[in-house]
C-alpha atoms as a PDB file:
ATOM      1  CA  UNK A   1     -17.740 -10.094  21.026  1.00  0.00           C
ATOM      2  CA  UNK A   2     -17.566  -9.139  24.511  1.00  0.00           C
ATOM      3  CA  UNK A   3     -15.801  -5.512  25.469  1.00  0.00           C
ATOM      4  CA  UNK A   4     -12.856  -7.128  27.133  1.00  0.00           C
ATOM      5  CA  UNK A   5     -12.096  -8.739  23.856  1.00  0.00           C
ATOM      6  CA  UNK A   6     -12.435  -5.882  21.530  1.00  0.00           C
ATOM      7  CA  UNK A   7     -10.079  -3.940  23.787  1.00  0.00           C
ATOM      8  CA  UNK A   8      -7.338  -6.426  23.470  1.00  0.00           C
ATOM      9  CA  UNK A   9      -8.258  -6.601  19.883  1.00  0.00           C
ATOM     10  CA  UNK A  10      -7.505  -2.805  19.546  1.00  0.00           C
ATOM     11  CA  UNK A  11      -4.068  -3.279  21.701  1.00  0.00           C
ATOM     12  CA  UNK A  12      -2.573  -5.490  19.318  1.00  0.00           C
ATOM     13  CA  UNK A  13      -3.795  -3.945  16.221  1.00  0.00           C
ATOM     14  CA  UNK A  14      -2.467  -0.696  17.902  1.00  0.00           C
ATOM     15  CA  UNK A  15       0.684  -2.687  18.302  1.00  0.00           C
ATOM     16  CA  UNK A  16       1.568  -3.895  14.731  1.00  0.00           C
ATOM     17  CA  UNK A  17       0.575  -0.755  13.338  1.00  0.00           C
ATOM     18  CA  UNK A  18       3.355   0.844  15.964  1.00  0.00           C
ATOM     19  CA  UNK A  19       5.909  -2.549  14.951  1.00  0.00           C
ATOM     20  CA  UNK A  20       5.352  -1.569  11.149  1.00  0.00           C
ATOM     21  CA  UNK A  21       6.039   2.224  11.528  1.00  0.00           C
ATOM     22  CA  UNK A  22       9.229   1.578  13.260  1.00  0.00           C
ATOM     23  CA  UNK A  23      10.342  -1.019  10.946  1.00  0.00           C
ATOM     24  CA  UNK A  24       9.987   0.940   8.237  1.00  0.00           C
ATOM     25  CA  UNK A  25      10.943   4.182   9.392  1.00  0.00           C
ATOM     26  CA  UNK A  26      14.511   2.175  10.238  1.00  0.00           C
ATOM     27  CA  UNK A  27      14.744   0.271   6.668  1.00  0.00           C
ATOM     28  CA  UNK A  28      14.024   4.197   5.092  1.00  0.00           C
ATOM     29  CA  UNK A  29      17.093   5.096   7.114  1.00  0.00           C
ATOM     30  CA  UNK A  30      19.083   2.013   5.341  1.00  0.00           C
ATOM     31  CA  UNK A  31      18.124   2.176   2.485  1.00  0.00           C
ATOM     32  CA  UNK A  32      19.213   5.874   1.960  1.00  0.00           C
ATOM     33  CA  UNK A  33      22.556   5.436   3.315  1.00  0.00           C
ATOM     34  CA  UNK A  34      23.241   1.794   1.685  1.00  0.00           C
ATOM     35  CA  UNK A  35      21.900   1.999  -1.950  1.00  0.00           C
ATOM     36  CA  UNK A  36      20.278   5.991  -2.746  1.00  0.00           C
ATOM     37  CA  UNK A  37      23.071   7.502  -1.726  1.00  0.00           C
ATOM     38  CA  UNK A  38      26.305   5.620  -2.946  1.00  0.00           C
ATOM     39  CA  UNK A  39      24.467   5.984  -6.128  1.00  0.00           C
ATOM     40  CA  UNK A  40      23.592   9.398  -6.297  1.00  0.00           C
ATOM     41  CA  UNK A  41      19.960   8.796  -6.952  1.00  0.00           C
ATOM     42  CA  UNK A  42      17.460  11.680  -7.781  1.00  0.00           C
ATOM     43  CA  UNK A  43      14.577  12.388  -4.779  1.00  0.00           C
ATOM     44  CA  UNK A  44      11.031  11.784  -6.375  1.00  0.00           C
ATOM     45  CA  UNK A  45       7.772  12.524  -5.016  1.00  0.00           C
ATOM     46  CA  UNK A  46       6.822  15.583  -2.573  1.00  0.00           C
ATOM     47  CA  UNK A  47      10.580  15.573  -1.475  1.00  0.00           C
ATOM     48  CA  UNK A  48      11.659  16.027  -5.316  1.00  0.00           C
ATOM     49  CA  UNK A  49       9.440  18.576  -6.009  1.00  0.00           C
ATOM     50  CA  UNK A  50      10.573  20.561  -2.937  1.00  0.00           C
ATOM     51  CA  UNK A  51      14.411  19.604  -4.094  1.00  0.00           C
ATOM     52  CA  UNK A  52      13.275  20.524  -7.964  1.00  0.00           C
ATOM     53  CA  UNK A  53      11.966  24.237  -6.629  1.00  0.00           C
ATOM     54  CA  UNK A  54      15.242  24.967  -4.660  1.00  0.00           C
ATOM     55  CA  UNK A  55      17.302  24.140  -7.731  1.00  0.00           C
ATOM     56  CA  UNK A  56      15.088  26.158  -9.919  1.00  0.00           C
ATOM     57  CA  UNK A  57      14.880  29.450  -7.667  1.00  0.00           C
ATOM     58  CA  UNK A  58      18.466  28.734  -7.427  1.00  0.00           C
ATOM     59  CA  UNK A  59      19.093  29.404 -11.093  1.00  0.00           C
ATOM     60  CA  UNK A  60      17.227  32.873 -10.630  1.00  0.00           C
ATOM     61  CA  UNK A  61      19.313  33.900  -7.779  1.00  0.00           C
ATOM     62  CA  UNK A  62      16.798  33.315  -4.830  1.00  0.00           C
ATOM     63  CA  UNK A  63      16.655  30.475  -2.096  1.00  0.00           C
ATOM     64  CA  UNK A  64      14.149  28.280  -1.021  1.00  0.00           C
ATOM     65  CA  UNK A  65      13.896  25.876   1.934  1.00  0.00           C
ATOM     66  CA  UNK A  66      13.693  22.624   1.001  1.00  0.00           C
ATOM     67  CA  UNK A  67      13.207  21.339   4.488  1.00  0.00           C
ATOM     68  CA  UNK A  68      10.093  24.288   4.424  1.00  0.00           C
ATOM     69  CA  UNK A  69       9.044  23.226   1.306  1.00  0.00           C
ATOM     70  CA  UNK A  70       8.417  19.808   2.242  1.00  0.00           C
ATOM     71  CA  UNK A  71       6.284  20.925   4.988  1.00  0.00           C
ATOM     72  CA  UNK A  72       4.418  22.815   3.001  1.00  0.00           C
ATOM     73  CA  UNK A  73       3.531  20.152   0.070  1.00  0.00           C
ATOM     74  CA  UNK A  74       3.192  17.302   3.229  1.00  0.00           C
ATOM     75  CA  UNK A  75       0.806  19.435   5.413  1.00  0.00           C
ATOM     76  CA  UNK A  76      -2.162  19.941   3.309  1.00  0.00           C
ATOM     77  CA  UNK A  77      -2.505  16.018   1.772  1.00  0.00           C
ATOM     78  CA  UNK A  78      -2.000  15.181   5.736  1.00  0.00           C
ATOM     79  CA  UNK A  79      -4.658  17.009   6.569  1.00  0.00           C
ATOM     80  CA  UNK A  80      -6.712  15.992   3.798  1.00  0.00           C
ATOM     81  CA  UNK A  81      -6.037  12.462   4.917  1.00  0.00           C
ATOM     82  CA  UNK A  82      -6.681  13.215   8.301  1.00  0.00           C
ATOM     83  CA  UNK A  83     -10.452  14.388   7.651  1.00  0.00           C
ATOM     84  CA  UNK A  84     -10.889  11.598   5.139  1.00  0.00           C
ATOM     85  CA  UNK A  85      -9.223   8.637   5.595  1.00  0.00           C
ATOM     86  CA  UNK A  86      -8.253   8.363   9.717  1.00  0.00           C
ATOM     87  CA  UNK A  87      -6.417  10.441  12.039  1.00  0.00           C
ATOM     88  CA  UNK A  88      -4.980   6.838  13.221  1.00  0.00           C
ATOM     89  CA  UNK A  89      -3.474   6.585   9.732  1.00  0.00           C
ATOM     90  CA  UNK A  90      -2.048  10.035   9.404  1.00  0.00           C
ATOM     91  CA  UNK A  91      -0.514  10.239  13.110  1.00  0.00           C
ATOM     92  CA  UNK A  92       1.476   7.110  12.153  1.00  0.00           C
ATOM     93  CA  UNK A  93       2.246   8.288   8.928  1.00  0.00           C
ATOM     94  CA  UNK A  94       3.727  11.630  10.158  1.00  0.00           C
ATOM     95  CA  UNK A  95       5.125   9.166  12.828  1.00  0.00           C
ATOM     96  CA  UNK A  96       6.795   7.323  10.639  1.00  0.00           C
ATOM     97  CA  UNK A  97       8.375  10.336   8.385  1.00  0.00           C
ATOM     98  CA  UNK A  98       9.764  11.290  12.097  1.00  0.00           C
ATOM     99  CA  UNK A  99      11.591   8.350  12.739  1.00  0.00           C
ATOM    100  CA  UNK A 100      12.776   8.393   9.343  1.00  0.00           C
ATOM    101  CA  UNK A 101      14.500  10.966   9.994  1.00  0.00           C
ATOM    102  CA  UNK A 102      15.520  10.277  13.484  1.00  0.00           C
ATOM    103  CA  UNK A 103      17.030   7.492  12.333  1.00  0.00           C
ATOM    104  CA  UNK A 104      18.324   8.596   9.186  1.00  0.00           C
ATOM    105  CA  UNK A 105      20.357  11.167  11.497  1.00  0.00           C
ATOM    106  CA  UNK A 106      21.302   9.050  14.092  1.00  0.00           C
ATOM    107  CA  UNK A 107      22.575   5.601  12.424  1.00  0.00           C
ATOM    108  CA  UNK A 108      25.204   4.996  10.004  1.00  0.00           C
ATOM    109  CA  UNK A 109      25.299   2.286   7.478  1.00  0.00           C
ATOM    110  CA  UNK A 110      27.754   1.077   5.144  1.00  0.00           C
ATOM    111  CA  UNK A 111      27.319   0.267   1.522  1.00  0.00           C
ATOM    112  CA  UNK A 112      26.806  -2.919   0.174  1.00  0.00           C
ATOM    113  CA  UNK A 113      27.814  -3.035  -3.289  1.00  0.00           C
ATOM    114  CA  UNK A 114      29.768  -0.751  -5.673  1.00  0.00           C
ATOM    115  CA  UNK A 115      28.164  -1.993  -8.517  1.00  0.00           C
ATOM    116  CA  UNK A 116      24.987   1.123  -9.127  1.00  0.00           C
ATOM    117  CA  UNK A 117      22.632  -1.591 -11.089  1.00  0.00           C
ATOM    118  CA  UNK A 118      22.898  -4.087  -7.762  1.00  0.00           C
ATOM    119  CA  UNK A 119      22.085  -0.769  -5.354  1.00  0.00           C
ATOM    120  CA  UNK A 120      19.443  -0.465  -8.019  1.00  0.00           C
ATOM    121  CA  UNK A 121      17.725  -4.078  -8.244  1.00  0.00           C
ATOM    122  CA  UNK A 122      18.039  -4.380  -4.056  1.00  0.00           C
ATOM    123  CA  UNK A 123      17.385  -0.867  -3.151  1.00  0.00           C
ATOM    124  CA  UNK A 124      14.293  -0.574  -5.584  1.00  0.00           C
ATOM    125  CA  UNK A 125      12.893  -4.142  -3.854  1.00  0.00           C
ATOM    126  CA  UNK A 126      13.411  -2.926  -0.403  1.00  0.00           C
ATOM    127  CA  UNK A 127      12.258   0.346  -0.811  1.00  0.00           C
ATOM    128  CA  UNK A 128       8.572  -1.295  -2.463  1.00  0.00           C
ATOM    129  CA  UNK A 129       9.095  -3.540   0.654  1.00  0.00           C
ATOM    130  CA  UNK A 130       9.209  -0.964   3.156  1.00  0.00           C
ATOM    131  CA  UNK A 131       6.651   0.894   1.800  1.00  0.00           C
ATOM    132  CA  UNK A 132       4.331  -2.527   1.454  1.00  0.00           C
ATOM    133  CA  UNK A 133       5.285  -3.063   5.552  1.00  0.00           C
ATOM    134  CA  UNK A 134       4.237   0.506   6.382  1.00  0.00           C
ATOM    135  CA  UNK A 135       0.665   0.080   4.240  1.00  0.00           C
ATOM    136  CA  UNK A 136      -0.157  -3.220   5.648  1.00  0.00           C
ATOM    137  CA  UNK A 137       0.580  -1.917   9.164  1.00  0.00           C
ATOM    138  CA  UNK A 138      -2.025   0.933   8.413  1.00  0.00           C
ATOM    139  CA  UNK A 139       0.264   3.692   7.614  1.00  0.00           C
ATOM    140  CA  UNK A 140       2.527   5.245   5.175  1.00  0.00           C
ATOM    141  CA  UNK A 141       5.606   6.578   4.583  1.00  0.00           C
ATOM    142  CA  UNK A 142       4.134   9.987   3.512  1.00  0.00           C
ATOM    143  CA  UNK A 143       4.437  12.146   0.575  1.00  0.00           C
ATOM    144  CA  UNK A 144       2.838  10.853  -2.486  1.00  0.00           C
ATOM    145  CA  UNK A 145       1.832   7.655  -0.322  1.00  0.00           C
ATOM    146  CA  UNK A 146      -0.969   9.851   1.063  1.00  0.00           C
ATOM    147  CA  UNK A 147      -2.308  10.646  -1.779  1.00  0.00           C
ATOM    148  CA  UNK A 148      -2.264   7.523  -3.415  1.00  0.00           C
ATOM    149  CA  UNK A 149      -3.956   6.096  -0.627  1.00  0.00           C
ATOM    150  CA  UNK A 150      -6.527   8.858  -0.394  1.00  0.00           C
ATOM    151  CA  UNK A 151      -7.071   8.669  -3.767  1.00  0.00           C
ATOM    152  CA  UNK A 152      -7.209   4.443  -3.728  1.00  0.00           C
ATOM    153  CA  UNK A 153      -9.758   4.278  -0.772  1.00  0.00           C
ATOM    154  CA  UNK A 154     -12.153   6.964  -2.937  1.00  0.00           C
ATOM    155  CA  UNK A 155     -12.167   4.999  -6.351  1.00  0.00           C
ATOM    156  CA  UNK A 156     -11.525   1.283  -4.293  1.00  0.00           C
ATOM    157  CA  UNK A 157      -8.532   0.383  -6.785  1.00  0.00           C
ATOM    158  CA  UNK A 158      -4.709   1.127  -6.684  1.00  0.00           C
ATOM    159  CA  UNK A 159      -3.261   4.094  -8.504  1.00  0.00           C
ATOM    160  CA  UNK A 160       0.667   2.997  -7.484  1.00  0.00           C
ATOM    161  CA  UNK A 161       1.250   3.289 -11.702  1.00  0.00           C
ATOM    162  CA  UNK A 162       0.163   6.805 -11.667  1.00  0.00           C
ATOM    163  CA  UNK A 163       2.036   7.905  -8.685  1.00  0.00           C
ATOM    164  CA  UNK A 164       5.184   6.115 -10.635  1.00  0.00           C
ATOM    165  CA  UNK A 165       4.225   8.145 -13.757  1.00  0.00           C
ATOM    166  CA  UNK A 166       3.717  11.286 -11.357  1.00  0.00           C
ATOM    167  CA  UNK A 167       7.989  10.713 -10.075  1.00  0.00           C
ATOM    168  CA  UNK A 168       9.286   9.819 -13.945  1.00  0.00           C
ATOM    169  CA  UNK A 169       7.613  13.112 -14.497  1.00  0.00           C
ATOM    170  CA  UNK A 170       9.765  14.835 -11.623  1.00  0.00           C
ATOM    171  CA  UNK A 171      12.671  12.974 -12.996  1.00  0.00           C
ATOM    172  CA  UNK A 172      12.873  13.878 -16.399  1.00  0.00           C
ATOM    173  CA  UNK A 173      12.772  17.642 -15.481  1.00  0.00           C
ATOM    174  CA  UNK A 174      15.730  16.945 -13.656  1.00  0.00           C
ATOM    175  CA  UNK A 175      17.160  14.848 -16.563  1.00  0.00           C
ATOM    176  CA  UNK A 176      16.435  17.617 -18.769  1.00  0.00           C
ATOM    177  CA  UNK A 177      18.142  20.305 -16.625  1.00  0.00           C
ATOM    178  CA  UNK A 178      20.527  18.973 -14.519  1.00  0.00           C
ATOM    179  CA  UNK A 179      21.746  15.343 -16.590  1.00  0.00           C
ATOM    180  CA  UNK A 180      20.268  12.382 -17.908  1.00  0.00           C
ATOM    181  CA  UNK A 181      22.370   9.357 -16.014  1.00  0.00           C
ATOM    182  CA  UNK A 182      21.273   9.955 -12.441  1.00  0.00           C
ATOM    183  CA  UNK A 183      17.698  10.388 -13.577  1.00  0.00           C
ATOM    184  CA  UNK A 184      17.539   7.594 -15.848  1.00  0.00           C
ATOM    185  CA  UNK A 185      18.759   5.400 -12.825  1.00  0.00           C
ATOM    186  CA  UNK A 186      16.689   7.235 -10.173  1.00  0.00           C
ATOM    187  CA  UNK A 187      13.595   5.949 -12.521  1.00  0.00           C
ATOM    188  CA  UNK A 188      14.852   2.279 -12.805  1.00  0.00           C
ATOM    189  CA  UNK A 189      14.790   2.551  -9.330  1.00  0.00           C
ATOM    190  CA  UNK A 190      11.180   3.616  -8.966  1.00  0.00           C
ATOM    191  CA  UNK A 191      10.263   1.660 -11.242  1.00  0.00           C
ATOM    192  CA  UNK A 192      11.584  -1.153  -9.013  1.00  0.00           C
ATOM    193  CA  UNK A 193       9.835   0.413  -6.147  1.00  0.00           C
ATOM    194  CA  UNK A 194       6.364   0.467  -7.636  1.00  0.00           C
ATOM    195  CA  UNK A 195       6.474  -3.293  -9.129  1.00  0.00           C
ATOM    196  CA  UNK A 196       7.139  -4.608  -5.338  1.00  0.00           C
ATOM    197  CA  UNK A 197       4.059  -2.736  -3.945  1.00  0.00           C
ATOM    198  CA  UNK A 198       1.984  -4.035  -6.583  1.00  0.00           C
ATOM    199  CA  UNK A 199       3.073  -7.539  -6.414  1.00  0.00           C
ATOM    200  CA  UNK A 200       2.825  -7.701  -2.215  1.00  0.00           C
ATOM    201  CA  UNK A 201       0.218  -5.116  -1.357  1.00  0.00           C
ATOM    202  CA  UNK A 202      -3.661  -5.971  -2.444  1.00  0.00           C
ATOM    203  CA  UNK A 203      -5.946  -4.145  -0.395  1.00  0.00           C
ATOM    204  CA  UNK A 204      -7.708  -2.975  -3.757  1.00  0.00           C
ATOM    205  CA  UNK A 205      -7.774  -5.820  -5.969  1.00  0.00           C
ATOM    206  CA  UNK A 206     -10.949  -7.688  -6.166  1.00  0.00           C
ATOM    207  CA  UNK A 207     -11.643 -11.414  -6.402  1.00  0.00           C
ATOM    208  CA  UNK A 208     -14.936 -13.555  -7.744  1.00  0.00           C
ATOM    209  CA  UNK A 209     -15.683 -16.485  -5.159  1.00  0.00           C
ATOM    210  CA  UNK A 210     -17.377 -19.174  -6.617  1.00  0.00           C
ATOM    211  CA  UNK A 211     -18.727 -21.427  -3.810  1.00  0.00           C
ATOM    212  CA  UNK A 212     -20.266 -24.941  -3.921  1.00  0.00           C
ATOM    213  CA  UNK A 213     -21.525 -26.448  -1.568  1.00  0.00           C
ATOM    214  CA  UNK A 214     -24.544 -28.465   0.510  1.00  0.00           C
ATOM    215  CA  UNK A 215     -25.139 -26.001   3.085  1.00  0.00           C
ATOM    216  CA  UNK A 216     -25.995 -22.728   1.089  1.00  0.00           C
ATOM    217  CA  UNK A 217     -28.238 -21.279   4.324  1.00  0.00           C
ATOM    218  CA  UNK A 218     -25.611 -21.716   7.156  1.00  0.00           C
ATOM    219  CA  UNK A 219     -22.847 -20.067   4.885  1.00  0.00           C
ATOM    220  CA  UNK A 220     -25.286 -17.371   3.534  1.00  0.00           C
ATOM    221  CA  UNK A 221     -26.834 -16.195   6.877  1.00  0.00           C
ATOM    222  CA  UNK A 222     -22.579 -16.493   8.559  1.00  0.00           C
ATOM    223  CA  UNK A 223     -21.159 -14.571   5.517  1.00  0.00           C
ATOM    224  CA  UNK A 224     -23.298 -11.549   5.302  1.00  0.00           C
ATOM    225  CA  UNK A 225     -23.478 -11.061   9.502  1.00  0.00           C
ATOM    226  CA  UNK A 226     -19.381 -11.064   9.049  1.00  0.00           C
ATOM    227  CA  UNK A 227     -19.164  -9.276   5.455  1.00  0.00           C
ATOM    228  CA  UNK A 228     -20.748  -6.772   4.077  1.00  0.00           C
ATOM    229  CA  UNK A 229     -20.712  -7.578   0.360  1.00  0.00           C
ATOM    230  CA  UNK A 230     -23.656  -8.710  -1.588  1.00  0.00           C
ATOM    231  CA  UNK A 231     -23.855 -12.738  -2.152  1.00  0.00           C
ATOM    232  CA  UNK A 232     -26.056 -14.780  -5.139  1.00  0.00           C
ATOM    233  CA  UNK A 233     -27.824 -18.399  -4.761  1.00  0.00           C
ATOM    234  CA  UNK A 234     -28.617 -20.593  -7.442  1.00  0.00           C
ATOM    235  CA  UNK A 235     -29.782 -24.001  -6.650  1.00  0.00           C
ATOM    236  CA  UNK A 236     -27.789 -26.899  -9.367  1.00  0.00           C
ATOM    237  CA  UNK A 237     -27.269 -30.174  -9.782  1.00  0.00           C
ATOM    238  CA  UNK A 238     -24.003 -31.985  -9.185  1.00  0.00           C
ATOM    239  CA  UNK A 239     -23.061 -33.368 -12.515  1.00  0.00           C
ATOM    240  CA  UNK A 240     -21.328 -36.741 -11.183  1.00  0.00           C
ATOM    241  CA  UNK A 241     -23.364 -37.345  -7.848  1.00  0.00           C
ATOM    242  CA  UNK A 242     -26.741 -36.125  -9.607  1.00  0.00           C
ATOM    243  CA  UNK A 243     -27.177 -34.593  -5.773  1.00  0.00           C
ATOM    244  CA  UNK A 244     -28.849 -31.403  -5.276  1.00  0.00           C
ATOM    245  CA  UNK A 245     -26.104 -28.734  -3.893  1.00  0.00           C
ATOM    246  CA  UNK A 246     -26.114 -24.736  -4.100  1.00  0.00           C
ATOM    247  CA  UNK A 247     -23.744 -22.173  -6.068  1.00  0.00           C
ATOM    248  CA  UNK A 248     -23.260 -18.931  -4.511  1.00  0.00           C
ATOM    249  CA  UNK A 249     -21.403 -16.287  -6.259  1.00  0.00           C
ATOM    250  CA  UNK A 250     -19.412 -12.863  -4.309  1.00  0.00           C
ATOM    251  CA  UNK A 251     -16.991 -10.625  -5.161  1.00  0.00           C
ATOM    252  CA  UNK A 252     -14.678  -9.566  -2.197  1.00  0.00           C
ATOM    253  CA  UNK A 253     -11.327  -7.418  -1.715  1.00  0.00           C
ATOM    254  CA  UNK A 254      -8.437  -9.800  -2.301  1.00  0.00           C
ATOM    255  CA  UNK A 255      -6.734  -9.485   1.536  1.00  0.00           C
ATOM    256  CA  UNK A 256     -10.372 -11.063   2.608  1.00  0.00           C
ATOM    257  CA  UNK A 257     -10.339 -14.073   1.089  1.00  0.00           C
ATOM    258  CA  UNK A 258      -8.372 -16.550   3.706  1.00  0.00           C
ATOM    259  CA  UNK A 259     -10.597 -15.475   6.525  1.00  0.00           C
ATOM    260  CA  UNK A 260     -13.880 -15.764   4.261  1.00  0.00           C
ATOM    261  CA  UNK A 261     -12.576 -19.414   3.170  1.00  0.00           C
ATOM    262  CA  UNK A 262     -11.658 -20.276   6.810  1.00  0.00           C
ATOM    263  CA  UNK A 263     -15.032 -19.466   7.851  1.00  0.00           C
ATOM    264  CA  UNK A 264     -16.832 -21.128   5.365  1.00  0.00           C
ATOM    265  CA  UNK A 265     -14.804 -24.405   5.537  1.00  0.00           C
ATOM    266  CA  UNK A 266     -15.445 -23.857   9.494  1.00  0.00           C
ATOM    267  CA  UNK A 267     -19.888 -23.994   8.365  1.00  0.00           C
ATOM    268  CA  UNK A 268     -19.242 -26.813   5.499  1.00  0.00           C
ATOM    269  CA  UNK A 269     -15.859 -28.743   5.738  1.00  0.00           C
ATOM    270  CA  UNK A 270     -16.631 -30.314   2.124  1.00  0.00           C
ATOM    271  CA  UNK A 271     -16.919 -26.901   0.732  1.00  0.00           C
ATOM    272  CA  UNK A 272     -15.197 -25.707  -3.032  1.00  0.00           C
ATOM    273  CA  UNK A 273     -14.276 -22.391  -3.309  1.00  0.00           C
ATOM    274  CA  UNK A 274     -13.330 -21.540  -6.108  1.00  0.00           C
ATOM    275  CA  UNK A 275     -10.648 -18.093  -6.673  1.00  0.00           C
ATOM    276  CA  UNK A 276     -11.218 -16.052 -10.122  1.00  0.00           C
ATOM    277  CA  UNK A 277      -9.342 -12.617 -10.252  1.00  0.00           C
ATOM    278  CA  UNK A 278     -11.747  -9.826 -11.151  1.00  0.00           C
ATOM    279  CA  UNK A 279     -10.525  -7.546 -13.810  1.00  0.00           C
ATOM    280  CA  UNK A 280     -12.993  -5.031 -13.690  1.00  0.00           C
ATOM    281  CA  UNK A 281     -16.130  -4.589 -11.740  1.00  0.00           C
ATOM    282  CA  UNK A 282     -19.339  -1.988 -11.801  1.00  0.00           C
ATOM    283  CA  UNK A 283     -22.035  -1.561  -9.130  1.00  0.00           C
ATOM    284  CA  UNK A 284     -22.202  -0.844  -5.308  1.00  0.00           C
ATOM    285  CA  UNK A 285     -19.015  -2.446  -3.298  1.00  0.00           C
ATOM    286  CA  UNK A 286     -18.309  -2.049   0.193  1.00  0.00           C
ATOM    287  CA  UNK A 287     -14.372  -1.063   1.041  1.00  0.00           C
ATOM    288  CA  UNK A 288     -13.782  -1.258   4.438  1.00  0.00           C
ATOM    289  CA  UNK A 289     -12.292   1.761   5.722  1.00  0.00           C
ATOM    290  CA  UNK A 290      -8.697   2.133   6.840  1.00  0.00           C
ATOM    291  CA  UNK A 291      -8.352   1.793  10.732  1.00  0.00           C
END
């Protein structure tokens, strides 16, 4: 690929990543004002803990920052992320918390609905939306998010349920202390939240390819100067044209698998790819990094 190209390739990745971080940073902003905040929903994650302390050093007489305390919980896990993951990542993941706020301070929004279950059902979908728009663009929305992706890229598989287990934990404590309706809602709502990302984000699932085809050499060689993930050949027999033909077998992250189609079908037209979902899967595989 000549230079020329991989510059502009780096401008427009540098663009989307900027298109998602703004889009989400603004839907953060709406969603507060039009469905968390009519319905009195509990914080979770870094920003409930830091809410959960204040209250608690409250009922002992003292004060604590919860604008400080957020800082403080954010900072190291950004830094972490930063060494680990990609200072790309975290500057548009702080980047995005900004504008969150910006936004949040700056723009008004009505309600939609007086009904709590309907601020619920939408605000739960858009929030796991926004969130999904912010990860695909290469970023996050901070707080737990870094984490779970740090913790994802490490062990190359999602941990969203545990990070939903992590803010039902927060919740409860404020069930138990402070009353039970808000924080039963408040975990609906995650709840929600956490179903959406699973269902639309899929950088860490893993899918079996099973590939048939006539030109097992061309693919082969193509596939593993584009990919690097390991790739098996047996030679077989087709069972209704009695023609000799190849099977190759790969496993491959999920968001791969339209370009590695595309460039198969682009080697042998007449390919068959077959999709199986991998359930579990042990040995060496390559995750490509986050950019």
């Amino acid at each position: 690929m000549r230079l020329q190209d991989l510059k502009k390739n780096k401008k427009v990745r540098f663009a989307y990543t900027l298109i998602s971080v703004i889009v989400a940073a603004y839907m953060q902003a709406f969603i507060i004002h039009v469905f968390i905040e009519p319905s009195n929903l509990l914080s979770s994650g870094f920003t409930g803990v830091a809410l959960l302390i204040s209250r608690i050093t409250e009922l002992f007489g003292f004060t604590f920052s919860v604008s400080l305390g957020m800082i403080a919980l954010n900072l190291p896990v950004a830094i972490l992320c930063y060494r680990s993951i990609s200072p790309k990542f975290t500057f548009f993941s702080l980047l995005e918390v900004f504008l969150a706020s910006f936004f949040l301070n700056i723009i008004d929004f009505e309600p939609f609905f007086d009904d709590i279950l309907l601020n619920i059902a939408f605000g739960g979908f858009a929030h796991g939306l926004m969130t999904v728009i912010a990860l695909k663009g290469n970023a996050s929305t901070g707080g737990t998010d870094f984490i779970a992706l740090y913790v994802s890229n490490r062990k190359g598989k999602s941990i969203w349920s545990y990070v939903f287990v992590f803010n039902t934990c927060i919740l409860i404590i404020f069930g138990a202390m402070f009353g039970w309706e808000h924080a039963g809602y408040s975990i609906l709502f995650q709840f929600i939240s956490t179903k959406t990302i699973d269902s639309f984000y899929h950088r860490y699932e893993r899918v079996t390819l099973q590939i048939t085809t006539l030109k097992a050499t061309e693919i082969t060689n193509a596939y593993i100067q584009h990919y690097r993930h390991g790739i098996s050949c047996v030679k077989a027999i087709g069972g209704y044209s009695h023609q000799e033909m190849w099977l190759l077998h790969t496993v491959v992250s999920a968001y791969e698998i339209q370009d590695i189609v595309q460039l198969m079908r682009e080697i042998d037209p007449h390919v068959i790819v077959n999709v199986v979902k991998t359930e579990d899967f042990f040995g060496g595989f390559y995750q490509a990094p986050i950019d």
